[in-house]
N, C-alpha and C. Protein backbone atom coordinates (compact mmCIF):
# COMPACT_ATOMS: atom_id res chain seq x y z
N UNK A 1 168.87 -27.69 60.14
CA UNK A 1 168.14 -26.94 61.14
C UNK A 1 168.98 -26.85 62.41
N UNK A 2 168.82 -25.95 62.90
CA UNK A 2 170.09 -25.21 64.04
C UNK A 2 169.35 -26.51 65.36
N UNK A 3 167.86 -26.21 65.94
CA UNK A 3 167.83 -27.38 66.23
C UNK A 3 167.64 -28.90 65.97
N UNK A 4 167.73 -29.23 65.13
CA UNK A 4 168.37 -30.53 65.70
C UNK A 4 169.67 -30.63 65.28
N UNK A 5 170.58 -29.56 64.75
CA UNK A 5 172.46 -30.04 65.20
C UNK A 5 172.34 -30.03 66.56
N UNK A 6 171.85 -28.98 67.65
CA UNK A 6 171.81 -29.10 69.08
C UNK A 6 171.49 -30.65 69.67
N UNK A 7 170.17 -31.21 69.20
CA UNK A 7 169.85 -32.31 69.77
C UNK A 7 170.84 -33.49 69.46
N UNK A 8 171.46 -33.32 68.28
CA UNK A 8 172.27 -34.40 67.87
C UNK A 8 173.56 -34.62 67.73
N UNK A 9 174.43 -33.17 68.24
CA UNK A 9 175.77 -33.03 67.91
C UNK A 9 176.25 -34.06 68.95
N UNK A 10 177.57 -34.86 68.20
CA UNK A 10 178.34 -35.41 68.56
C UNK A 10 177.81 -36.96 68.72
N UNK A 11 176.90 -37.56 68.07
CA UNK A 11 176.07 -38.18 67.89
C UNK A 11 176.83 -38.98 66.87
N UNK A 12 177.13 -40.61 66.86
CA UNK A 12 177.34 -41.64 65.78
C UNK A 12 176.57 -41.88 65.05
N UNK A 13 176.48 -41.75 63.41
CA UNK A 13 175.25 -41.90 62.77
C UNK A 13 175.49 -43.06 62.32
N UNK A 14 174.76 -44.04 61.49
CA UNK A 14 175.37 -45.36 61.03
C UNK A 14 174.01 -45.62 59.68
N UNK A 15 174.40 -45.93 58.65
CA UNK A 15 173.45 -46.35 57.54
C UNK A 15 173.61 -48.02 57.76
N UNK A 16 172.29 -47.96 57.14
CA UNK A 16 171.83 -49.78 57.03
C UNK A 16 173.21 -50.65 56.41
N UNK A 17 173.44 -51.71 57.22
CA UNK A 17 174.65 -52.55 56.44
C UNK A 17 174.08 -53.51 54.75
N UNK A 18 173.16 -52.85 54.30
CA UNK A 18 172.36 -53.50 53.48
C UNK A 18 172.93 -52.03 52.24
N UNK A 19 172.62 -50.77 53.03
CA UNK A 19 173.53 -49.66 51.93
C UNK A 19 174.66 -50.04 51.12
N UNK A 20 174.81 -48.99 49.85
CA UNK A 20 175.66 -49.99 48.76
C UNK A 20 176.83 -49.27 49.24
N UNK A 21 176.59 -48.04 50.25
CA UNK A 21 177.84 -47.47 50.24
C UNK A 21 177.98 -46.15 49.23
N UNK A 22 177.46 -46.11 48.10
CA UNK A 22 177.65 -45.38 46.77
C UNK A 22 176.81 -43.55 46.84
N UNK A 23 176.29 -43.86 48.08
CA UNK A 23 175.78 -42.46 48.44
C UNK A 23 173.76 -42.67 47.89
N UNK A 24 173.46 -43.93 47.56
CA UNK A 24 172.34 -44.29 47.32
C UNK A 24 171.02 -43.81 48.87
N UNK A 25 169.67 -44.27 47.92
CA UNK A 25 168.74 -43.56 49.11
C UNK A 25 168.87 -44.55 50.27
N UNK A 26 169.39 -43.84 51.46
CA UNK A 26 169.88 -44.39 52.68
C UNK A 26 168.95 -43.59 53.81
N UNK A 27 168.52 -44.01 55.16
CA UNK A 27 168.54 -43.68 55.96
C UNK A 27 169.88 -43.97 56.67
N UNK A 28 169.53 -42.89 58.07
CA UNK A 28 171.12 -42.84 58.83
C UNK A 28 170.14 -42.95 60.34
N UNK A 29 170.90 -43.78 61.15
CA UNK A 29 170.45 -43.66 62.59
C UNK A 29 171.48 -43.71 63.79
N UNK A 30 170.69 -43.22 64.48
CA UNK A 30 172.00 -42.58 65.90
C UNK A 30 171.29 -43.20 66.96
N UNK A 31 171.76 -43.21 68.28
CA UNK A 31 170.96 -44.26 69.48
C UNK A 31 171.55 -42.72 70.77
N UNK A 32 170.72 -42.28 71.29
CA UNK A 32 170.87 -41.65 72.84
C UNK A 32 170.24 -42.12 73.65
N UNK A 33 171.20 -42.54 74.40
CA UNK A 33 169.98 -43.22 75.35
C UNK A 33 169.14 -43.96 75.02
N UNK A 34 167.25 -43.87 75.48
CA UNK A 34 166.62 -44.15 75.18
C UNK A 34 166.12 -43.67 73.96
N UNK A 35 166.40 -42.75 72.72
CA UNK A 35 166.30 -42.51 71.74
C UNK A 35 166.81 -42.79 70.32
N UNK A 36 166.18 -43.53 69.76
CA UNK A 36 166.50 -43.16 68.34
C UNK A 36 166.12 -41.99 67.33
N UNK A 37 167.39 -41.66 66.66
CA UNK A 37 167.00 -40.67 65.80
C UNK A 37 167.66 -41.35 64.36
N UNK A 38 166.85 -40.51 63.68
CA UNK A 38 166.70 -41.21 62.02
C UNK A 38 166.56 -39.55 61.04
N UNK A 39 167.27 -40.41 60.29
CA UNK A 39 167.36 -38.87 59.40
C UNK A 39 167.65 -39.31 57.73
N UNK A 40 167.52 -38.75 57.22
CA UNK A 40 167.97 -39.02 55.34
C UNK A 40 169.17 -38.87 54.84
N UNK A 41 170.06 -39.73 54.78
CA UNK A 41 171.44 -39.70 54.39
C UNK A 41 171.82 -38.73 53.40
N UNK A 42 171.25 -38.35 52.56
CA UNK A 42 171.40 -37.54 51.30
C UNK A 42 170.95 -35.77 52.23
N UNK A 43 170.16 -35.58 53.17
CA UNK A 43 169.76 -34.74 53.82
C UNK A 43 170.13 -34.52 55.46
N UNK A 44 171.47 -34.40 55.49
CA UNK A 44 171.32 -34.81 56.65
C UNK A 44 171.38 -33.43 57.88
N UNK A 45 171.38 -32.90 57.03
CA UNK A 45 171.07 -30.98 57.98
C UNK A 45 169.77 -31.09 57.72
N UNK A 46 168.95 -31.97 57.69
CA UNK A 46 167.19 -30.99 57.29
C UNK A 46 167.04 -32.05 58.45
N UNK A 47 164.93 -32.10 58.53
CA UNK A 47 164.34 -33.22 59.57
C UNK A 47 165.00 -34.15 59.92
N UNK A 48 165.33 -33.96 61.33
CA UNK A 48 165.59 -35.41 62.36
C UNK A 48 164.75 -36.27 62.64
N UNK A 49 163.63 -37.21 62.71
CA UNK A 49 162.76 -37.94 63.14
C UNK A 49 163.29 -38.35 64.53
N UNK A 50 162.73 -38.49 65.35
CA UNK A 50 163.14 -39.30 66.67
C UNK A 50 162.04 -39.72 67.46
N UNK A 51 162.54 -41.21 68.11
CA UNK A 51 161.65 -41.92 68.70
C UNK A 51 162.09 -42.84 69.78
N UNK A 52 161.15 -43.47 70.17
CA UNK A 52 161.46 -44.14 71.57
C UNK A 52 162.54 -45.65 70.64
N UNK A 53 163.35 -45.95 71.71
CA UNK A 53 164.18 -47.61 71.35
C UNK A 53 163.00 -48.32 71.10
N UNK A 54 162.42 -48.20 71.93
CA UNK A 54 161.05 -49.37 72.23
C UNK A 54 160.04 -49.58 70.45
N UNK A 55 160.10 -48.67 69.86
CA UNK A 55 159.22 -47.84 68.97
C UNK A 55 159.65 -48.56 67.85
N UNK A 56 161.20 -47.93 67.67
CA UNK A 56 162.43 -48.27 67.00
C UNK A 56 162.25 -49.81 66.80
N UNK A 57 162.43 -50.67 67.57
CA UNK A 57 162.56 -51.92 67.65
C UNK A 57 160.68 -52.67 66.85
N UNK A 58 160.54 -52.33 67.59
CA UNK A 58 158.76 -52.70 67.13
C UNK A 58 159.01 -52.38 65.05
N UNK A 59 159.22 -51.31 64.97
CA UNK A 59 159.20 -51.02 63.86
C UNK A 59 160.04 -51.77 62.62
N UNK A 60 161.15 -52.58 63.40
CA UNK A 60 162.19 -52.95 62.65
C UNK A 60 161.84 -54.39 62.74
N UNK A 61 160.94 -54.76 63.68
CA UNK A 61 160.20 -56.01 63.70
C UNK A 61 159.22 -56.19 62.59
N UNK A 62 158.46 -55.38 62.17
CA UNK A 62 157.65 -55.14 61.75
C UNK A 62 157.74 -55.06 60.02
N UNK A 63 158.88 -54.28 59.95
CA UNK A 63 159.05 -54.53 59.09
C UNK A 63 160.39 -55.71 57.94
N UNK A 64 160.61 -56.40 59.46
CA UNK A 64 161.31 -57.50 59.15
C UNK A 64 160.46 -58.75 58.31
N UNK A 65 159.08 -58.39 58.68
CA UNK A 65 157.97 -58.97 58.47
C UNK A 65 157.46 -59.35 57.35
N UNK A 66 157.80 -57.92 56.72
CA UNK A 66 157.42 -57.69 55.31
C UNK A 66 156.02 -56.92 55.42
């Protein structure tokens, strides 16, 4: 989608260090600022998701949790 290359160009993406590497189902995430954005490694021209750090973090708590 034309926007979000705008919102995201030039943007570091990074997959989970838990990925095998092998092109498996991965998310990918980028940090601006106060934003995280998240997207589907296998998809990565389609939906951007994006959200607050704050959000981000809660979430990764959360599901550290189980």
């Amino acid at each position: 989608m034309k926007a979000n290359a705008e919102r995201t160009a030039g943007l570091t993406w990074v997959k989970s260090s838990y990925s095998a590497g092998d092109g498996g189902q991965c998310v990918e995430v980028a940090v601006s600022g106060s934003v995280v954005f998240v997207r589907d490694s296998k998809r990565p021209d389609e939906t951007v998701l994006d959200v607050s750090a704050d959000q981000w973090t809660l979430f990764l708590r959360m599901a550290a949790r189980g």
